[in-house]
Protein backbone atom coordinates (compact mmCIF):
# COMPACT_ATOMS: atom_id res chain seq x y z
CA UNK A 1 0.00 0.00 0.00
CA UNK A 2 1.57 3.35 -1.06
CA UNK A 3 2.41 5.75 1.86
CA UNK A 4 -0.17 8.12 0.66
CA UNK A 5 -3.31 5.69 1.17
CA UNK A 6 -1.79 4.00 4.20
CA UNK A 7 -2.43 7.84 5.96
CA UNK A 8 -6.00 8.20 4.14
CA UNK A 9 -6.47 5.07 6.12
CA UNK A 10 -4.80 5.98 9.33
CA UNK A 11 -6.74 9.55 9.50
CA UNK A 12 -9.97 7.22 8.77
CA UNK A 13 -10.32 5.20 11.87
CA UNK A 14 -8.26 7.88 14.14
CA UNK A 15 -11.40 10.24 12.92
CA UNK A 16 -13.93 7.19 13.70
CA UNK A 17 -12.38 6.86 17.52
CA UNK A 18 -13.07 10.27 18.36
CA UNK A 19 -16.39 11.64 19.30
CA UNK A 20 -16.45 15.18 17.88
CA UNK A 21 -14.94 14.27 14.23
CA UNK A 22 -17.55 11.53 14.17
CA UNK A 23 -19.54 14.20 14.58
CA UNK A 24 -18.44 16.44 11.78
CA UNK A 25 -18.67 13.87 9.45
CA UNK A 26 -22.22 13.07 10.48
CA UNK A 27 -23.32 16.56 9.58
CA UNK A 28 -21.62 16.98 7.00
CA UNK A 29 -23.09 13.53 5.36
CA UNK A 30 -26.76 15.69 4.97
CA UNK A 31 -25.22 18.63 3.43
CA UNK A 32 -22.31 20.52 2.94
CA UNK A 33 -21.67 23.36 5.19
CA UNK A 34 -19.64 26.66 5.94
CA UNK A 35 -17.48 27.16 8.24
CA UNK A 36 -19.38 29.63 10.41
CA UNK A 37 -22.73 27.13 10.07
CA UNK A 38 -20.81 24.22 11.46
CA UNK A 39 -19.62 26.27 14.43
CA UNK A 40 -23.18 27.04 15.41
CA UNK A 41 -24.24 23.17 15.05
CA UNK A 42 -21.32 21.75 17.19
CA UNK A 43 -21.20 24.80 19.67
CA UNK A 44 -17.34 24.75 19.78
CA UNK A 45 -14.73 26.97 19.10
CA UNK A 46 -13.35 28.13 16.54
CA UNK A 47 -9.77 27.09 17.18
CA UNK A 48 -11.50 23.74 17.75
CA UNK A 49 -13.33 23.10 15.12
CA UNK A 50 -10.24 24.03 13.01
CA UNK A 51 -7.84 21.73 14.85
CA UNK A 52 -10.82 18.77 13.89
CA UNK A 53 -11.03 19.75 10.28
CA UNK A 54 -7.09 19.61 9.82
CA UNK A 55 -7.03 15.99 11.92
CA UNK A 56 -10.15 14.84 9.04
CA UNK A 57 -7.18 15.27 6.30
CA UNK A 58 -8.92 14.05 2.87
CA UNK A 59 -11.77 13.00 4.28
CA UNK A 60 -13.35 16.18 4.10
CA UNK A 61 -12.66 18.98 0.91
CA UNK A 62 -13.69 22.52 1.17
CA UNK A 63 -14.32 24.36 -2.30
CA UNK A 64 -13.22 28.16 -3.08
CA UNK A 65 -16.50 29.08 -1.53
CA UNK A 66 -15.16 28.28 1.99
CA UNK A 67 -18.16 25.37 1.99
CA UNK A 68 -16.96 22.47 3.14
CA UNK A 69 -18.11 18.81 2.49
CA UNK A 70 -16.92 14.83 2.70
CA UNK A 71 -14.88 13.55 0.06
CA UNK A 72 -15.28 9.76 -1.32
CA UNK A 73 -13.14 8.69 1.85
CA UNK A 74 -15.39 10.77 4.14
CA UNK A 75 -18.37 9.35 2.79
CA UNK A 76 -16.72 5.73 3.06
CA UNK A 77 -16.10 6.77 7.14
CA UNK A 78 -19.81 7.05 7.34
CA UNK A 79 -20.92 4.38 6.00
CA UNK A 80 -18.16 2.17 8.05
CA UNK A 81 -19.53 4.00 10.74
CA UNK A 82 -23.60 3.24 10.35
CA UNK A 83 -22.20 -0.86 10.31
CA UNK A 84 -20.48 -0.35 13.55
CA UNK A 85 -23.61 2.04 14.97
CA UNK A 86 -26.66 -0.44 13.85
CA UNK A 87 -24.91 -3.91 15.03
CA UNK A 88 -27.47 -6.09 17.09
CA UNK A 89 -27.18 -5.65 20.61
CA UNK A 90 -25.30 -8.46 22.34
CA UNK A 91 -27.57 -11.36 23.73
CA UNK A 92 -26.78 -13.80 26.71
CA UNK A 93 -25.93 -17.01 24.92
CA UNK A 94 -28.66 -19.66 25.15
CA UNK A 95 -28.32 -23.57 25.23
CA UNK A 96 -28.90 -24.57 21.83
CA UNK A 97 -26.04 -22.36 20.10
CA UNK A 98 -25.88 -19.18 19.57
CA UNK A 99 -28.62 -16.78 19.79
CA UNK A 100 -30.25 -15.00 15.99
CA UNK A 101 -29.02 -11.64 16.36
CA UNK A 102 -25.50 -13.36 17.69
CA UNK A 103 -25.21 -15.13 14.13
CA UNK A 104 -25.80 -11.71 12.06
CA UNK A 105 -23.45 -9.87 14.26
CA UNK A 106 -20.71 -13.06 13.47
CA UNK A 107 -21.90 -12.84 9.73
CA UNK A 108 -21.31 -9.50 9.46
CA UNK A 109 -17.60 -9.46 11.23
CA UNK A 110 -16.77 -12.18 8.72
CA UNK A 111 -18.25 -10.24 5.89
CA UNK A 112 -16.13 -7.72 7.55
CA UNK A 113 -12.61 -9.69 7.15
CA UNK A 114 -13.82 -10.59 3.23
CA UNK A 115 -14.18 -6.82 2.66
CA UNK A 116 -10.75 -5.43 4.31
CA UNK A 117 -9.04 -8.15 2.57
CA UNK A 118 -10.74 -7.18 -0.99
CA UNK A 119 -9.77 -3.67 0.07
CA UNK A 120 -6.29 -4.21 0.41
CA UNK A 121 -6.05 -5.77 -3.25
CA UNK A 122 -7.76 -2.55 -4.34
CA UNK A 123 -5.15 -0.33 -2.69
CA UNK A 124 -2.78 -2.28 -5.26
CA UNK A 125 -4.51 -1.22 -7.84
CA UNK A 126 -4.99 2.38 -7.11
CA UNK A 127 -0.94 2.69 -7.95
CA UNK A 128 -0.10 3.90 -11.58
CA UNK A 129 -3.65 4.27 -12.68
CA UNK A 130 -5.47 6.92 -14.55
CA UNK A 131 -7.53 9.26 -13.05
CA UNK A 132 -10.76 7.35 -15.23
CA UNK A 133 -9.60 4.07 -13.55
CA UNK A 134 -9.25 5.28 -10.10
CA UNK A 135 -12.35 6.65 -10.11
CA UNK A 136 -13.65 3.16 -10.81
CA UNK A 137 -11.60 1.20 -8.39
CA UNK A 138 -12.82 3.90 -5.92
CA UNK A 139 -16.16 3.09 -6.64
CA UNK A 140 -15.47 -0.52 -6.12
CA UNK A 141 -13.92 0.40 -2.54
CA UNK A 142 -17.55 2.14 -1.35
CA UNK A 143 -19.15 -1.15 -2.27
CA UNK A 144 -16.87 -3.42 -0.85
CA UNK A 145 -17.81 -1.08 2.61
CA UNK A 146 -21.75 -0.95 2.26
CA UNK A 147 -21.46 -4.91 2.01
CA UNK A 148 -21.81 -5.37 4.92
CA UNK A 149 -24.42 -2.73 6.09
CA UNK A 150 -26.70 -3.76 3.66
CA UNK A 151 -26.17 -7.80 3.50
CA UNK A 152 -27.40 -6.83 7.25
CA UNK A 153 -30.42 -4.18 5.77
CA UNK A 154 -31.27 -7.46 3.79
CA UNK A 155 -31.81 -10.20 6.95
CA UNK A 156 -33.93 -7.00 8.46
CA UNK A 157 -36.14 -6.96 5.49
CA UNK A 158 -36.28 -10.66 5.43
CA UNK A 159 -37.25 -10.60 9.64
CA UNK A 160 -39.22 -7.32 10.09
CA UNK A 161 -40.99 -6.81 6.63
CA UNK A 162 -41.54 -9.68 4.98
CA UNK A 163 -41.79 -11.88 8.30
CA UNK A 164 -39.89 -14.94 6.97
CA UNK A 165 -38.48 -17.14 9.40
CA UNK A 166 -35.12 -17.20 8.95
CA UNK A 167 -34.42 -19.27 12.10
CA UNK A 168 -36.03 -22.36 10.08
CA UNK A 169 -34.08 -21.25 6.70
CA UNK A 170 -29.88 -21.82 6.36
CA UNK A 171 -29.13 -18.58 4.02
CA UNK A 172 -26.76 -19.00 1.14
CA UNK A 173 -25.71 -15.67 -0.53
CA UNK A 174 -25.45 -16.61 -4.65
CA UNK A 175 -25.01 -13.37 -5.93
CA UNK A 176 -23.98 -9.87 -5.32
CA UNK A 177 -23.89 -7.54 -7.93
CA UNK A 178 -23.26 -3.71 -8.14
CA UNK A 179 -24.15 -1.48 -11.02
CA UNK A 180 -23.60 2.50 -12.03
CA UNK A 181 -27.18 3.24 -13.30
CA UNK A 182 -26.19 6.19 -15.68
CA UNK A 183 -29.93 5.85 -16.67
CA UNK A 184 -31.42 6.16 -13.45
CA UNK A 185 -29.10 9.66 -12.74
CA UNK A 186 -25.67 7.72 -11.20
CA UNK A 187 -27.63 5.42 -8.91
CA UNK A 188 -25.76 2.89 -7.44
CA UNK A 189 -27.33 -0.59 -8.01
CA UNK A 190 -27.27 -3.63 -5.77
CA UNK A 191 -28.50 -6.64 -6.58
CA UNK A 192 -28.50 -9.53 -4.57
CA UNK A 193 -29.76 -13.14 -4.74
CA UNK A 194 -29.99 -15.31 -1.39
CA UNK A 195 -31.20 -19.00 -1.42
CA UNK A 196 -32.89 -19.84 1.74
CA UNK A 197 -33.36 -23.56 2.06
CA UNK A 198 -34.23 -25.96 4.69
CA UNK A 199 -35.73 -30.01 4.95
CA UNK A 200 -39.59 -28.73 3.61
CA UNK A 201 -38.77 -25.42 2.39
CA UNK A 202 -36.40 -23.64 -0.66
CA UNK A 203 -36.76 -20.55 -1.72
CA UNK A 204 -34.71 -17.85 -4.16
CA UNK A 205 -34.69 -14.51 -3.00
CA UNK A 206 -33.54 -11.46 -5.22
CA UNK A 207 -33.57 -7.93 -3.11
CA UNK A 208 -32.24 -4.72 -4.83
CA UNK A 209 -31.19 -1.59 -3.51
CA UNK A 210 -30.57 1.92 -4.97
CA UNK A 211 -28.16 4.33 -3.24
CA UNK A 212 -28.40 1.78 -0.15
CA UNK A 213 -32.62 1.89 -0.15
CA UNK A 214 -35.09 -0.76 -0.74
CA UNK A 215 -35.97 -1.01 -4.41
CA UNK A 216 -37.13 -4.42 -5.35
CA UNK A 217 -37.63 -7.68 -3.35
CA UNK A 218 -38.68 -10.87 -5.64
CA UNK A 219 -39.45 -14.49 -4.35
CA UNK A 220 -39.46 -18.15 -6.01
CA UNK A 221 -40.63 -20.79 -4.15
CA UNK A 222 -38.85 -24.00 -5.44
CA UNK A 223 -40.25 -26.48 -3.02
CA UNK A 224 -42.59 -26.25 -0.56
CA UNK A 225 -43.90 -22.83 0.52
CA UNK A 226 -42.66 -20.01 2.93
CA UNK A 227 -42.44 -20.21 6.53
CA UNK A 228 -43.43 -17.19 8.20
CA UNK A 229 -42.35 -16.19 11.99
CA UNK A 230 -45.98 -15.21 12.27
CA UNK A 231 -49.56 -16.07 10.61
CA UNK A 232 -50.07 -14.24 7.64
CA UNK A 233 -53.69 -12.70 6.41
CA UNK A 234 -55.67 -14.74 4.02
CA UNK A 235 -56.22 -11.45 1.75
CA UNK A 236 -54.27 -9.28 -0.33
CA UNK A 237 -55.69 -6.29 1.20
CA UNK A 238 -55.07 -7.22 4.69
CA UNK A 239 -51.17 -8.48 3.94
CA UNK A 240 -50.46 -4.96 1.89
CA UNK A 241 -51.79 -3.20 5.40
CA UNK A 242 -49.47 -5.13 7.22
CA UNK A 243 -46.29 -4.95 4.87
CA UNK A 244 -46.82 -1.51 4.71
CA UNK A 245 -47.07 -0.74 8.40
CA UNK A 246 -43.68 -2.37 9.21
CA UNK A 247 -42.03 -1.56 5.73
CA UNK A 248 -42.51 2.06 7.05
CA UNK A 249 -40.52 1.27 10.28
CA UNK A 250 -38.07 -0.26 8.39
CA UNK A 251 -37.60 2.67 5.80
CA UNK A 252 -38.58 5.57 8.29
CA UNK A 253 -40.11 8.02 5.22
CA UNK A 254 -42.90 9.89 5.26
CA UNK A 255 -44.66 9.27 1.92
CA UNK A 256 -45.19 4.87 3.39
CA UNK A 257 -47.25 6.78 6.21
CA UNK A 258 -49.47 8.57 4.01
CA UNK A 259 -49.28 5.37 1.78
CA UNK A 260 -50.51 3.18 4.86
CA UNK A 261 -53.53 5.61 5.60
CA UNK A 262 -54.80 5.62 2.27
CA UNK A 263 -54.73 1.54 2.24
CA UNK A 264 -56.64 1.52 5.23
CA UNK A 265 -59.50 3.19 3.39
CA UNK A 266 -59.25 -0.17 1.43
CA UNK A 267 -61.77 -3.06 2.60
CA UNK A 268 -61.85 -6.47 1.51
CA UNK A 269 -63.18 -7.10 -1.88
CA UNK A 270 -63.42 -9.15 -4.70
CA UNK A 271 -63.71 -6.30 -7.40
CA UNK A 272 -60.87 -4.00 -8.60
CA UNK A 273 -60.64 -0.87 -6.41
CA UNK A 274 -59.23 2.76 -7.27
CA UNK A 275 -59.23 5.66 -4.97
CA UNK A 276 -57.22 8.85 -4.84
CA UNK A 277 -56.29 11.17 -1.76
CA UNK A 278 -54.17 13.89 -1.97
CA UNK A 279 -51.42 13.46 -4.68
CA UNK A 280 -51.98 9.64 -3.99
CA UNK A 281 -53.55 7.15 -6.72
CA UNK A 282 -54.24 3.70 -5.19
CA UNK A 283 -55.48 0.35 -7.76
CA UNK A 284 -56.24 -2.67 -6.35
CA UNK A 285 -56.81 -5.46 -8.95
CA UNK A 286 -58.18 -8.91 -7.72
CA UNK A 287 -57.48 -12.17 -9.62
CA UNK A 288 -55.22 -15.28 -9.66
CA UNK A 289 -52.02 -12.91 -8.64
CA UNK A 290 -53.49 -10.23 -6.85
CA UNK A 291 -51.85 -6.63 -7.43
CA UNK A 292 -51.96 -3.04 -5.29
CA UNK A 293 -50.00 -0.09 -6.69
CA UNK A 294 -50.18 3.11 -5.06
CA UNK A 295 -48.87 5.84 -7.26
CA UNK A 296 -47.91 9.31 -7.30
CA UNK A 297 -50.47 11.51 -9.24
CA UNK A 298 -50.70 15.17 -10.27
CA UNK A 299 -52.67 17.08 -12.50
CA UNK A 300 -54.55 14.19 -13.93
CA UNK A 301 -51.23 12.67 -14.76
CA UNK A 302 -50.59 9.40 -13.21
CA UNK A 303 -46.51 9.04 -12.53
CA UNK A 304 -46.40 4.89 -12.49
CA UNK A 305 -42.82 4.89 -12.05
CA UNK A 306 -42.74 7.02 -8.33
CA UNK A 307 -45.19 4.64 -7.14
CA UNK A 308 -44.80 1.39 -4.48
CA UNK A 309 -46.59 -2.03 -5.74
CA UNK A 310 -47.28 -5.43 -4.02
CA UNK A 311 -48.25 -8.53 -6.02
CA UNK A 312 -49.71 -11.70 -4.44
CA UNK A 313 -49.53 -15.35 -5.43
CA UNK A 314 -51.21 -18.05 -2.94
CA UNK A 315 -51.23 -15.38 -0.10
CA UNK A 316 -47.51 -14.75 -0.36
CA UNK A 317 -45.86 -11.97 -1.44
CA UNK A 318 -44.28 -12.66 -4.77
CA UNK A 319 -43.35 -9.16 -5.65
CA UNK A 320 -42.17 -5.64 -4.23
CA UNK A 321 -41.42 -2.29 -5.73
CA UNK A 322 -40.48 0.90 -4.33
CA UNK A 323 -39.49 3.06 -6.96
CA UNK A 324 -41.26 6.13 -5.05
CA UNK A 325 -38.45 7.40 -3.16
CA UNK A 326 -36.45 7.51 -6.46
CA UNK A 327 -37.92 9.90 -9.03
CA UNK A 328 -39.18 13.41 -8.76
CA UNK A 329 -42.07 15.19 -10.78
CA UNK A 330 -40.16 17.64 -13.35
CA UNK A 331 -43.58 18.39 -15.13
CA UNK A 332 -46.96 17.80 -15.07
CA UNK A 333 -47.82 19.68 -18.43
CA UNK A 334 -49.51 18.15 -21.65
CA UNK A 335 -49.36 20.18 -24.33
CA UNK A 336 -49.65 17.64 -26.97
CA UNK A 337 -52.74 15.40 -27.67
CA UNK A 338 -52.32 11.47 -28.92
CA UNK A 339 -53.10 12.37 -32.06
CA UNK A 340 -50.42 14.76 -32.27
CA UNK A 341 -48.29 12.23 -30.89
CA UNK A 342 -48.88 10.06 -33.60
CA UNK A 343 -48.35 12.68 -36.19
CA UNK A 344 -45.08 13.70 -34.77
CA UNK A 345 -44.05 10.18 -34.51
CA UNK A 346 -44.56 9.40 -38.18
CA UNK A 347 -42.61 12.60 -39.34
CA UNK A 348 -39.82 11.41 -37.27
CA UNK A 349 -39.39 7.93 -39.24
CA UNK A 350 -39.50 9.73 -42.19
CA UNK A 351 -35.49 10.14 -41.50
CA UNK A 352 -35.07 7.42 -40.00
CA UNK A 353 -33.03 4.49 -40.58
CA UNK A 354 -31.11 1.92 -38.27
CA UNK A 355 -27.77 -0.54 -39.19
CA UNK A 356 -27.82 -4.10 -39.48
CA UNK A 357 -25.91 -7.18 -40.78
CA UNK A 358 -23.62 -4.59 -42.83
CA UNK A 359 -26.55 -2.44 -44.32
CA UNK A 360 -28.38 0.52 -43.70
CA UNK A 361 -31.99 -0.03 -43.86
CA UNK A 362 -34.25 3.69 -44.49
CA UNK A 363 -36.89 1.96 -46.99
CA UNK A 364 -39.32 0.37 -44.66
CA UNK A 365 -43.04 0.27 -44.98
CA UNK A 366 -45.18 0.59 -42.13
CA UNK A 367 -49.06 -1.15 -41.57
CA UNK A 368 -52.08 -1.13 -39.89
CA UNK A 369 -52.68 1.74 -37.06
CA UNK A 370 -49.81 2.55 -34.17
CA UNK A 371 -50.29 1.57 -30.66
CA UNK A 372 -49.99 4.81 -28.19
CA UNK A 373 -49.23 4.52 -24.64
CA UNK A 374 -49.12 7.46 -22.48
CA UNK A 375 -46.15 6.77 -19.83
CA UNK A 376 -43.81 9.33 -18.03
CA UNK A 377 -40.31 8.67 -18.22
CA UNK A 378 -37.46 10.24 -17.16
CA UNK A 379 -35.98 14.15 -18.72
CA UNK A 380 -33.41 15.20 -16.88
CA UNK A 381 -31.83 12.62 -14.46
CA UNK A 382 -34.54 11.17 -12.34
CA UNK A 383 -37.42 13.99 -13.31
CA UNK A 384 -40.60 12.35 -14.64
CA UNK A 385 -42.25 14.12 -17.48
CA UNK A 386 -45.63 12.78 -19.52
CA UNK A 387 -44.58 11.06 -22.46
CA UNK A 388 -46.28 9.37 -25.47
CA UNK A 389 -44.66 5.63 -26.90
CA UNK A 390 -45.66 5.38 -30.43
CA UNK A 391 -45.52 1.85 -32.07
CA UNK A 392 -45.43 1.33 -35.88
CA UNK A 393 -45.25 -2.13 -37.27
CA UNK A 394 -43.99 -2.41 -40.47
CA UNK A 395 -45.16 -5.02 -43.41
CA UNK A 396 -42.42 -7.36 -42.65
CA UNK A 397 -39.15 -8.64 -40.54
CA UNK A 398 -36.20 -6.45 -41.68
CA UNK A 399 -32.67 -6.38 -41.16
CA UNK A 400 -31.63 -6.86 -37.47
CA UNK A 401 -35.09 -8.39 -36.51
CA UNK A 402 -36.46 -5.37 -36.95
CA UNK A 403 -40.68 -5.67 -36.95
CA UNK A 404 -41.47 -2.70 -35.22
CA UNK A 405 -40.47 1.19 -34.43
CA UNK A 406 -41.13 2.47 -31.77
CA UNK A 407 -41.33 6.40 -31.18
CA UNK A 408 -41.32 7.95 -28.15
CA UNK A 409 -42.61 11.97 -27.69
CA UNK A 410 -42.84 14.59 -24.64
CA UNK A 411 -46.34 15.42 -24.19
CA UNK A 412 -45.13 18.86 -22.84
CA UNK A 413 -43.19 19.70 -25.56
CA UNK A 414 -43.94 17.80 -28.55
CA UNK A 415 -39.77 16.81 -29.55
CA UNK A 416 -38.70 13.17 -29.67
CA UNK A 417 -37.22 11.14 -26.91
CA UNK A 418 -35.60 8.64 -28.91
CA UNK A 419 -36.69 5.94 -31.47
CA UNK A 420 -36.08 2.47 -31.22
CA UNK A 421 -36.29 -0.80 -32.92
């Protein structure tokens, strides 16, 4: 390890061990702040708050504005902090072995050893590299340190949301993947797939997370069926009121309490509901695999992806999405009818060609009347704005596969999103 990192590393846990730079860098995780605003926070001095700065070294950067905020490192500190800060208390040990919360806590001190080890080969790397590459490999480091943190989020979910037994289940981690979403506005992307198994019971689990917050969790039952730690309602109505009730505790936002009070509006019923409330847009839709999505909506525009949705199969909960917390409303305008849409769509393939197997194909001959689904997508970053998909099928299979365009429009504006085969 180059002398340079071995210090980042030294000022890191020296910063961790003492009570007041904790502090800083707890305060400065929520925002960035000036010098003057941090004073009046901490209620030190000024000659104190500078010595703790200097002692942060490179965990913390200040810009020519005097504002000062946590750099990669600093951030890293934090999260290495909230494992430390949200281990399980410690249990007297019980005849039998040891105790639930005992096994995470050993699970995630192993996980632990795996991750200082991995980061150790990644100080290695850092040597000699570009600034492109470093980046990277420093990317790699802040997911080697929220392993841990969230393998643990993951057994919560599993215990407090989805009330799975895991005392009856031994837990095999398959996968666990991390992903940049440049798509979803830099979003870091965890995926991870645990196979719970046991002598009546197997199960596949996939959970996802998105800047370290529930996204998606996804069952398959491959023999038997779940075990629950406790009885689970017979409806889908009743089991959303309960999910959502503790998934609230367990995420601690506000929107899953207004969420949970417009579900409780919700009685038992065998025909499809849909009630609003506020900027709230709740559809409950009965069936073989029973489905409640409750959506953000605003001006008469119905933003499906910032919504949270539960699907049921056999009573059990097959299928969760939060993608809520995520996105943010950048307009609620429609200028532009689906007629127009479809007008503005076909002008747009009148220059339009794709590459395939060597050739450029531009003389293609579309049939029949488009399909037109109104469906906000994503502008700028993670901003939802109304948008129209426009789908042309043409007379035959072209180059590529090709059988169909597809054209998508702003509603606000009327310009093209992008086309695609």
């Amino acid at each position: 390890m180059s002398d340079g990192k071995e210090e980042i590393y030294s000022v890191m846990f020296s910063s961790l061990k003492h009570p007041a730079r904790r502090k800083i860098l707890r305060i400065l995780s929520d925002k960035p702040l000036a010098f003057s605003e941090m004073l009046e926070i901490l209620g030190v001095s000024s000659s104190n708050l500078t010595y703790h700065l200097d002692s942060l070294g490179e965990l913390v950067t200040k810009d020519d504005s005097g504002v000062y905020k946590l750099s990669t490192f600093g951030f890293a500190s934090v999260n290495t902090m909230g494992v430390v800060e949200g281990a399980p208390e410690v249990q007297p040990r019980r005849r039998g072995g040891l105790s639930l919360k005992w096994k995470t806590l050993l699970g995630v001190l192993l996980i632990g050893l795996v991750v200082t080890a991995s980061v150790a080969v990644l100080q290695g790397s850092l040597l000699n590299q570009t600034s492109g590459e470093r980046d990277s490999l420093l990317l790699k480091y802040n997911q080697l340190l929220s392993w841990s943190s969230s393998t643990n989020n993951a057994i919560n979910f599993f215990q407090d949301v989805v009330q799975i037994d895991t005392s009856h289940y031994q837990a095999t981690l398959l996968s666990n993947k991390f992903e940049k979403r440049d798509d979803l506005g830099g979003a870091l992307q965890q995926d991870m797939t645990y196979e719970l198994s046991s002598s009546d019971s197997k199960l596949h689990v996939n959970l996802r997370f998105r800047n370290n917050q529930f996204s998606r969790y996804q069952i398959l039952v491959q023999e038997g069926a779940p075990v629950y730690s406790q009885p689970q309602p017979s409806s889908a109505v009743d089991s959303s009121k309960g999910l959502l009730e503790r998934f609230a505790a367990y995420q601690s936002t506000v929107y899953l309490g207004n969420m949970s009070s417009l579900l409780s509006l919700v009685s038992n019923s065998t025909q499809d509901i849909e009630i609003k409330e506020s900027n709230l847009k709740l559809t409950a839709s009965q069936g073989e695999s029973p489905k409640i999505v409750i959506m953000h909506t605003e001006n008469n525009v119905d933003f499906s992806p910032k919504s949270l949705s539960l699907v049921f199969r056999d009573g059990d909960l097959v299928d969760m999405i939060d993608g809520y917390f995520l996105f943010s409303v950048g307009s609620t305008t429609i200028n532009i009818s689906s007629e127009r849409a479809v007008t503005l769509a076909r002008n747009a393939l009148e220059s339009y060609s794709w590459t395939a197997e060597g050739s450029t194909v531009s003389d293609f001959q579309v049939v029949g009347q488009p399909t037109v689904i109104f469906h906000p997508n994503t502008k700028n970053s993670l901003e939802l704005y109304p948008q129209y998909t426009v789908t042309f099928y043409l007379d035959k299979i072209y180059p590529g596969g090709v059988n169909a365009i597809a054209v998508e429009v702003w509603a606000d504006d009327g310009s093209i999103a992008q086309i695609k085969t």
